[in-house]
Protein backbone atom coordinates (compact mmCIF):
# COMPACT_ATOMS: atom_id res chain seq x y z
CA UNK A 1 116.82 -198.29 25.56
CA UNK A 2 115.19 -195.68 23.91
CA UNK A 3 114.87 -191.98 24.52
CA UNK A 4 111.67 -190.09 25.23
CA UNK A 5 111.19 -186.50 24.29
CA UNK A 6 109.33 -184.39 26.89
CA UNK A 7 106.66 -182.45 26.34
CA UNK A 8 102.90 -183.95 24.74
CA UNK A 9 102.66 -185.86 21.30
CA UNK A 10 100.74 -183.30 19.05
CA UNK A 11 97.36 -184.13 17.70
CA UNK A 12 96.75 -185.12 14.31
CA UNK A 13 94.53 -181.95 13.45
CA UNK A 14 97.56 -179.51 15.25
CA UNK A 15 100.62 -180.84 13.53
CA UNK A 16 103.59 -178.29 13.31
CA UNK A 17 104.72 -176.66 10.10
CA UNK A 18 107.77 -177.56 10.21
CA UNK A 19 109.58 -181.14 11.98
CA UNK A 20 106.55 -182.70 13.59
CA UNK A 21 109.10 -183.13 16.72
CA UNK A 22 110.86 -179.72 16.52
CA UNK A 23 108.56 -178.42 19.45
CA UNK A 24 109.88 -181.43 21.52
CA UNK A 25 113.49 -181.20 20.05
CA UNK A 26 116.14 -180.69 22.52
CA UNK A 27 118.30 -179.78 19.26
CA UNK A 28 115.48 -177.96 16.95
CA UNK A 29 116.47 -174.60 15.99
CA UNK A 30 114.28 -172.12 14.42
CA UNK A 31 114.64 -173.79 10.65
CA UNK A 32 113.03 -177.17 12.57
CA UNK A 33 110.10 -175.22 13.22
CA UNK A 34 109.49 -173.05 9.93
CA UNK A 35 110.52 -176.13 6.88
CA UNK A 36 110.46 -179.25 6.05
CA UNK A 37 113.45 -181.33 5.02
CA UNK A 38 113.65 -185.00 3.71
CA UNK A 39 117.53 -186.16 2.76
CA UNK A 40 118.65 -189.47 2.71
CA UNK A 41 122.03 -191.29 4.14
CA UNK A 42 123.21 -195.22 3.68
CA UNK A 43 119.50 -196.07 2.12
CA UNK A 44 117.86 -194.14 5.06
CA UNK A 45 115.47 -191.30 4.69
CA UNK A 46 114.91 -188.81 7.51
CA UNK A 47 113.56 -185.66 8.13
CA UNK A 48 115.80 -183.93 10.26
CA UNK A 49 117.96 -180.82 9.93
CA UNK A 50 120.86 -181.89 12.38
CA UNK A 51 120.61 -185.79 12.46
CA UNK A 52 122.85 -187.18 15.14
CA UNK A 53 125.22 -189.87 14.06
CA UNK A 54 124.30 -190.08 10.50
CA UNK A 55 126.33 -189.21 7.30
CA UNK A 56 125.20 -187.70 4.48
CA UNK A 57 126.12 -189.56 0.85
């Protein structure tokens, strides 16, 4: 099952600065909002400051 973040999905023409779901985030802090980040674990890219369950190389 998967889980839903509340809140609406942006639209393409008003997409955040920072983590395109850091608005949504139950977790995003204020670095979600403000930057960017892309950083890779196990062959798997994501962009997220505090990934749950995930390991860095």
């Amino acid at each position: 099952r998967l889980n839903t973040l509340p809140g609406a999905i942006p639209l393409l023409e008003q997409l955040p600065i920072g983590c395109r779901l850091g608005p949504r985030c139950p977790y995003a802090q204020r670095e979600c909002i403000e930057t960017t980040r892309l950083v890779g674990a196990r062959n798997h890219l994501y962009a997220c400051h505090f990934p749950l369950n995930m390991e860095k190389e």
